[in-house]
PDB file of N, CA and C in Angstrom:
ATOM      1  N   UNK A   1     105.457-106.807 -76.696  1.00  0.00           N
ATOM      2  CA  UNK A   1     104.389-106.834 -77.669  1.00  0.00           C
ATOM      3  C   UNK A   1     103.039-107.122 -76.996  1.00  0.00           C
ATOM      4  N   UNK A   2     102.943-107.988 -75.969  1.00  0.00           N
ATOM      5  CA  UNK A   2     101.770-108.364 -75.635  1.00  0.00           C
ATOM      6  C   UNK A   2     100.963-107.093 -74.693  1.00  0.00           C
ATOM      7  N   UNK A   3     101.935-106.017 -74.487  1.00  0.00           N
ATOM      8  CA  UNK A   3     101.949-105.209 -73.292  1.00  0.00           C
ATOM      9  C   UNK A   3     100.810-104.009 -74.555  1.00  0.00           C
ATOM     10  N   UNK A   4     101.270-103.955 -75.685  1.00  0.00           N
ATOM     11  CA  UNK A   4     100.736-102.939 -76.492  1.00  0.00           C
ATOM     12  C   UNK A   4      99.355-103.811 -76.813  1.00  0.00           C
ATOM     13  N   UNK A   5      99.469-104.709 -77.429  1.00  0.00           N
ATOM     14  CA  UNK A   5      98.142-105.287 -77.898  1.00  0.00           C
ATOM     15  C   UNK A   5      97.149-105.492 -76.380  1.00  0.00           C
ATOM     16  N   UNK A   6      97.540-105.736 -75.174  1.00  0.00           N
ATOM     17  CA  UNK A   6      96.644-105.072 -74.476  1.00  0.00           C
ATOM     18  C   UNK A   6      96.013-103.919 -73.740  1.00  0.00           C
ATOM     19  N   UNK A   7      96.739-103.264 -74.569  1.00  0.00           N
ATOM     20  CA  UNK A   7      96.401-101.675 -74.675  1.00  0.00           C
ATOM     21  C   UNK A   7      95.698-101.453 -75.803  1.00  0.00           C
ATOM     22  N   UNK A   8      95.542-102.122 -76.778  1.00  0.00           N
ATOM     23  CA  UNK A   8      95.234-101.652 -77.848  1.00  0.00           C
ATOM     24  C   UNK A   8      93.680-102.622 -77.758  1.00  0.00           C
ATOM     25  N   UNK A   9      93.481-103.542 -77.152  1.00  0.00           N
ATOM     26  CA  UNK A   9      92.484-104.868 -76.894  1.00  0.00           C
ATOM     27  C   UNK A   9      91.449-103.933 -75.947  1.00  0.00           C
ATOM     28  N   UNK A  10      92.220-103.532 -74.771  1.00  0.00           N
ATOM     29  CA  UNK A  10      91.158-102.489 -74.083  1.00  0.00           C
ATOM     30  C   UNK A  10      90.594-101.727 -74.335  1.00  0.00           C
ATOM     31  N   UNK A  11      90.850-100.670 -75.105  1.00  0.00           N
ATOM     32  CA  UNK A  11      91.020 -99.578 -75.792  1.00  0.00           C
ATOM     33  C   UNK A  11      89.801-100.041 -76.459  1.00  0.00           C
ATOM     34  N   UNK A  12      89.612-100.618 -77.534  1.00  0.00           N
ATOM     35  CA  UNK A  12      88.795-100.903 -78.662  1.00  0.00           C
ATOM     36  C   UNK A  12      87.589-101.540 -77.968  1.00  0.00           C
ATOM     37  N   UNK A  13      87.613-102.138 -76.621  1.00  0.00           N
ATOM     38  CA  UNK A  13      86.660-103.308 -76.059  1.00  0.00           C
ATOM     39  C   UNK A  13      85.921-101.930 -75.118  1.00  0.00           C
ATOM     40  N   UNK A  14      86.793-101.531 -74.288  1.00  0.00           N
ATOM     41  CA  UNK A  14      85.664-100.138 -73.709  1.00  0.00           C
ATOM     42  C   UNK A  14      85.205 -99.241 -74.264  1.00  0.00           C
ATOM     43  N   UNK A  15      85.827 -98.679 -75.479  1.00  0.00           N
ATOM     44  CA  UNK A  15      85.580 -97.515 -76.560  1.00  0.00           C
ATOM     45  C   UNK A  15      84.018 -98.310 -76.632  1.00  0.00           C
ATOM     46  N   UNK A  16      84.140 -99.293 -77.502  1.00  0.00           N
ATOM     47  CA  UNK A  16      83.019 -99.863 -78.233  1.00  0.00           C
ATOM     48  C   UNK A  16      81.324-100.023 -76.856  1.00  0.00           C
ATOM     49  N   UNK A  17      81.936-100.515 -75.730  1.00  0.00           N
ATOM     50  CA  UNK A  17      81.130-100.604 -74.615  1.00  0.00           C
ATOM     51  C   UNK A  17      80.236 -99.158 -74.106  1.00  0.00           C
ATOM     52  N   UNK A  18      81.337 -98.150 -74.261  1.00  0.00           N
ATOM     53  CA  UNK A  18      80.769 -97.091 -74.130  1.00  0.00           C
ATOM     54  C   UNK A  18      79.821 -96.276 -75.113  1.00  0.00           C
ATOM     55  N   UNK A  19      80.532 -96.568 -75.962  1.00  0.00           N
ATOM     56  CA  UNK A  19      79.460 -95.704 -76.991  1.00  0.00           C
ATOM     57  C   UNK A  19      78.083 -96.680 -76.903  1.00  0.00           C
ATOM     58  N   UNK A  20      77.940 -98.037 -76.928  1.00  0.00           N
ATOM     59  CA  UNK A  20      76.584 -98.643 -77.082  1.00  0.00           C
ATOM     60  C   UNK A  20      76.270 -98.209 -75.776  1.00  0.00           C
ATOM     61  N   UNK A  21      76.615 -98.547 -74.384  1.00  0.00           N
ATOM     62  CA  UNK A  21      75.659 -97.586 -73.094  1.00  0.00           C
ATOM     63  C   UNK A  21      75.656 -95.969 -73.362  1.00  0.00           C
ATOM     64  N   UNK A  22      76.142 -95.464 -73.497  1.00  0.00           N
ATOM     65  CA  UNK A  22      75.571 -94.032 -73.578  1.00  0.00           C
ATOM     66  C   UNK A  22      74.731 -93.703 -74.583  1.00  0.00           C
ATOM     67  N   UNK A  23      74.567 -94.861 -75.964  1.00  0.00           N
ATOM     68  CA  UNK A  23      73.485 -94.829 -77.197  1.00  0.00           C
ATOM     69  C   UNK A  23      72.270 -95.147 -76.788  1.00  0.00           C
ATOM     70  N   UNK A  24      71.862 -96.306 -75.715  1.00  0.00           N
ATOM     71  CA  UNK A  24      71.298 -96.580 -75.435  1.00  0.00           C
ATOM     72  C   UNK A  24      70.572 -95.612 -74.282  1.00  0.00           C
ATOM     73  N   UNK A  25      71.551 -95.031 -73.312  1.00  0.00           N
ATOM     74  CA  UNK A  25      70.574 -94.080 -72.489  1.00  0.00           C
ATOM     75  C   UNK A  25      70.711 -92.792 -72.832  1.00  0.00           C
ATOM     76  N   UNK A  26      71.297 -92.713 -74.409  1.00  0.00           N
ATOM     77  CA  UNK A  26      70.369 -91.265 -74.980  1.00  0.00           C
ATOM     78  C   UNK A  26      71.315 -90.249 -74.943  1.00  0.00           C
ATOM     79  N   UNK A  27      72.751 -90.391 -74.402  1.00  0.00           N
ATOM     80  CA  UNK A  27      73.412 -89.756 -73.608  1.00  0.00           C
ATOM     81  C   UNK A  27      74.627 -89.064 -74.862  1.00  0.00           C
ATOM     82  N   UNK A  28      75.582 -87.971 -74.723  1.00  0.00           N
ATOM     83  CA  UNK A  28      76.140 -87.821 -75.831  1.00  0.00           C
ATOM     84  C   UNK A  28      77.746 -88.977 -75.312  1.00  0.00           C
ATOM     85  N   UNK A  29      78.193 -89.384 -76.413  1.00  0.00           N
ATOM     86  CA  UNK A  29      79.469 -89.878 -76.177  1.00  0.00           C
ATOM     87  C   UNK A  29      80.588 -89.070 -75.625  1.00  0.00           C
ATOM     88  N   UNK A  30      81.426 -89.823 -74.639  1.00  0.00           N
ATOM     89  CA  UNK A  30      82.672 -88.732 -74.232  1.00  0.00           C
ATOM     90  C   UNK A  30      83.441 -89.584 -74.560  1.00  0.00           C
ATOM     91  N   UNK A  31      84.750 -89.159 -75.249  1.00  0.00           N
ATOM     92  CA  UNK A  31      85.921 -90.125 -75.195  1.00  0.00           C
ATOM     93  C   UNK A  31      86.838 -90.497 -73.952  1.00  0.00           C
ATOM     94  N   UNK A  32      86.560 -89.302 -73.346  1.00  0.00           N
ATOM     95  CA  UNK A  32      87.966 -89.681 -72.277  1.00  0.00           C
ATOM     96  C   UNK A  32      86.813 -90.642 -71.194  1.00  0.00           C
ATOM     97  N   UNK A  33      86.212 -90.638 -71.326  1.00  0.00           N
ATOM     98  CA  UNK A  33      85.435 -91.584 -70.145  1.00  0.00           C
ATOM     99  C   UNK A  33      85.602 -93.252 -70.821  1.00  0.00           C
ATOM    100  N   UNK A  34      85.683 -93.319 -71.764  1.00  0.00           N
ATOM    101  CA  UNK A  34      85.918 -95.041 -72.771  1.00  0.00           C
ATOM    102  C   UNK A  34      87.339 -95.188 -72.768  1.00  0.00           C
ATOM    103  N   UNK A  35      88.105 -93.955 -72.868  1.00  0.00           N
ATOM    104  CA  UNK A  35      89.546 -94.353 -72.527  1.00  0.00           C
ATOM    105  C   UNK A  35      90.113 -94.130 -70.627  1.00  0.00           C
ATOM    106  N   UNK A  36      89.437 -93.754 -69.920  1.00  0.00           N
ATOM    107  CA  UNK A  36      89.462 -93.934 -68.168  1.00  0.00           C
ATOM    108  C   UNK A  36      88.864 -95.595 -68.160  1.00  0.00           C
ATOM    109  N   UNK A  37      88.214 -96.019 -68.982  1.00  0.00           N
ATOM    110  CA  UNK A  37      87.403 -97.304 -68.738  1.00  0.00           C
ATOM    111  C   UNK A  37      89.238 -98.511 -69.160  1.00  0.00           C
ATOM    112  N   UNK A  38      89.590 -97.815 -70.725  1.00  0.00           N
ATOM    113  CA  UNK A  38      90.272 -98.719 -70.989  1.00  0.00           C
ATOM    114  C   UNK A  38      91.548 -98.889 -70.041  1.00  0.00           C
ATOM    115  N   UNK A  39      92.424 -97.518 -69.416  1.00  0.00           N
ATOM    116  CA  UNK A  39      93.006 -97.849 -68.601  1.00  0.00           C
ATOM    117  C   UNK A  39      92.963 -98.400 -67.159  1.00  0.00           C
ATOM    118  N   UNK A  40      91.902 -98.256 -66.672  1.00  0.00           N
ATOM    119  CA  UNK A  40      91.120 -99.485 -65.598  1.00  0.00           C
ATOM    120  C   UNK A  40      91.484-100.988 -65.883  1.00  0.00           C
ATOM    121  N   UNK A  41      91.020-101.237 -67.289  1.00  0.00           N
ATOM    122  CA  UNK A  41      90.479-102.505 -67.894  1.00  0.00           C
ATOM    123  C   UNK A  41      92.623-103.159 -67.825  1.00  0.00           C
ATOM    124  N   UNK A  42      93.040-102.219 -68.943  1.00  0.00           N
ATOM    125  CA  UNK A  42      94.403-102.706 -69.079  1.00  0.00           C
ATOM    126  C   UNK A  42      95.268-102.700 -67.525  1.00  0.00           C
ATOM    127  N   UNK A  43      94.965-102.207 -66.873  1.00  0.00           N
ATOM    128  CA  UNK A  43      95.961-102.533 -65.408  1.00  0.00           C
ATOM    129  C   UNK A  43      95.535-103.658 -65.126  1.00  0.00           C
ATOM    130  N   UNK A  44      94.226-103.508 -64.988  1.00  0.00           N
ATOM    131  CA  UNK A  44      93.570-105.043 -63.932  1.00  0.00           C
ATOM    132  C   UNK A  44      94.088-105.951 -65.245  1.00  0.00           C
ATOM    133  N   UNK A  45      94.481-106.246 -65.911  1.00  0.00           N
ATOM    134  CA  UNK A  45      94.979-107.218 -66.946  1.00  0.00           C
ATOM    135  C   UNK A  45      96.224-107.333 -66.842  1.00  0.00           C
ATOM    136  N   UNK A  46      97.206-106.524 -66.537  1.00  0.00           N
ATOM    137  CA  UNK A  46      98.240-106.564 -66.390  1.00  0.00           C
ATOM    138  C   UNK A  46      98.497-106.921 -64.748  1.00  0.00           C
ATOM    139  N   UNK A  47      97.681-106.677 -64.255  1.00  0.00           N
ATOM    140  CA  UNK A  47      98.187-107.188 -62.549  1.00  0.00           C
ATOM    141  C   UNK A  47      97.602-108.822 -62.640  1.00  0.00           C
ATOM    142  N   UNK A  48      96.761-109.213 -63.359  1.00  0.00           N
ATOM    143  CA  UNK A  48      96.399-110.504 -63.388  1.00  0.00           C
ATOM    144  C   UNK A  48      97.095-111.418 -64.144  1.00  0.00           C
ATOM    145  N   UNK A  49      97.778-110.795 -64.891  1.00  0.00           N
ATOM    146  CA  UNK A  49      98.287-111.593 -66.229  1.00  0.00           C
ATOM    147  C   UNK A  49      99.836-111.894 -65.214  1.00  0.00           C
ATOM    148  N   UNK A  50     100.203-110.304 -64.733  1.00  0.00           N
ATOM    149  CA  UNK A  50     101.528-110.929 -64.009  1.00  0.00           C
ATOM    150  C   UNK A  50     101.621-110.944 -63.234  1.00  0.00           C
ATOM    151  N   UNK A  51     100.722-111.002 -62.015  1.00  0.00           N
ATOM    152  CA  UNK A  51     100.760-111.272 -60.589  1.00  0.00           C
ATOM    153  C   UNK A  51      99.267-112.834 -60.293  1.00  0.00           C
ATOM    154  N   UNK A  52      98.775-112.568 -60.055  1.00  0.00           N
ATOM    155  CA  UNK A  52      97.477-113.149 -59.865  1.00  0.00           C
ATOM    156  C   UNK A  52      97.596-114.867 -60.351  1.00  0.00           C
ATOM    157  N   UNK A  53      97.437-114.503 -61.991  1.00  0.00           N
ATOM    158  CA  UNK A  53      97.176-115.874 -62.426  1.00  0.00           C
ATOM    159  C   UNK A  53      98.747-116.507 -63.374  1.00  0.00           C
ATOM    160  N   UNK A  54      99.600-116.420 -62.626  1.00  0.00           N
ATOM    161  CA  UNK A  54     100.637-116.602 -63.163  1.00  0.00           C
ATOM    162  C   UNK A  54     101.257-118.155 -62.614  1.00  0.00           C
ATOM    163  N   UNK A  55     102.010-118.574 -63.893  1.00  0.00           N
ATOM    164  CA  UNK A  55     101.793-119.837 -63.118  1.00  0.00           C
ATOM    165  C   UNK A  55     102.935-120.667 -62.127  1.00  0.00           C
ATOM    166  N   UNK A  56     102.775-121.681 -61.961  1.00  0.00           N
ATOM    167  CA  UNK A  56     104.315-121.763 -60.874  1.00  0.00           C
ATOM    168  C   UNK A  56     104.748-122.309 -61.745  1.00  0.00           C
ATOM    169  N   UNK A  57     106.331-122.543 -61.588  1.00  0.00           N
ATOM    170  CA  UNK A  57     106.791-123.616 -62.147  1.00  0.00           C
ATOM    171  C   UNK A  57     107.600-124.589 -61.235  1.00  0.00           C
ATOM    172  N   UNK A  58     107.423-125.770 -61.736  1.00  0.00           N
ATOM    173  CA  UNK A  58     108.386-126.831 -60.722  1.00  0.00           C
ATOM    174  C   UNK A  58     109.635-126.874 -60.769  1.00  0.00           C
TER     175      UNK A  58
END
């Protein structure tokens, strides 16, 4: 479950990022460039979530 909702967390967080920078420099919106952003966003989340900052246990 947590694997979809951060797919679905990215998704909505770069979608939204992109359309305000490309509104702002005038530019037309592309989708697949907000969803190349979200799958960037969701790996590096998933390599951090389960490699990186994971915690030890004793």
């Amino acid at each position: 479950m947590r694997y979809i909702m951060t797919i679905f967390w990215s998704a909505v967080v770069s979608l939204a990022i992109a359309f305000v920078l490309t509104s702002m420099g005038g530019e037309p919106f592309v989708l697949s460039d907000g969803l190349l952003l979200a799958a960037f966003l969701a790996i590096a989340a998933f390599v951090m979530g389960d490699g990186i900052l994971k915690e030890k246990k004793d």
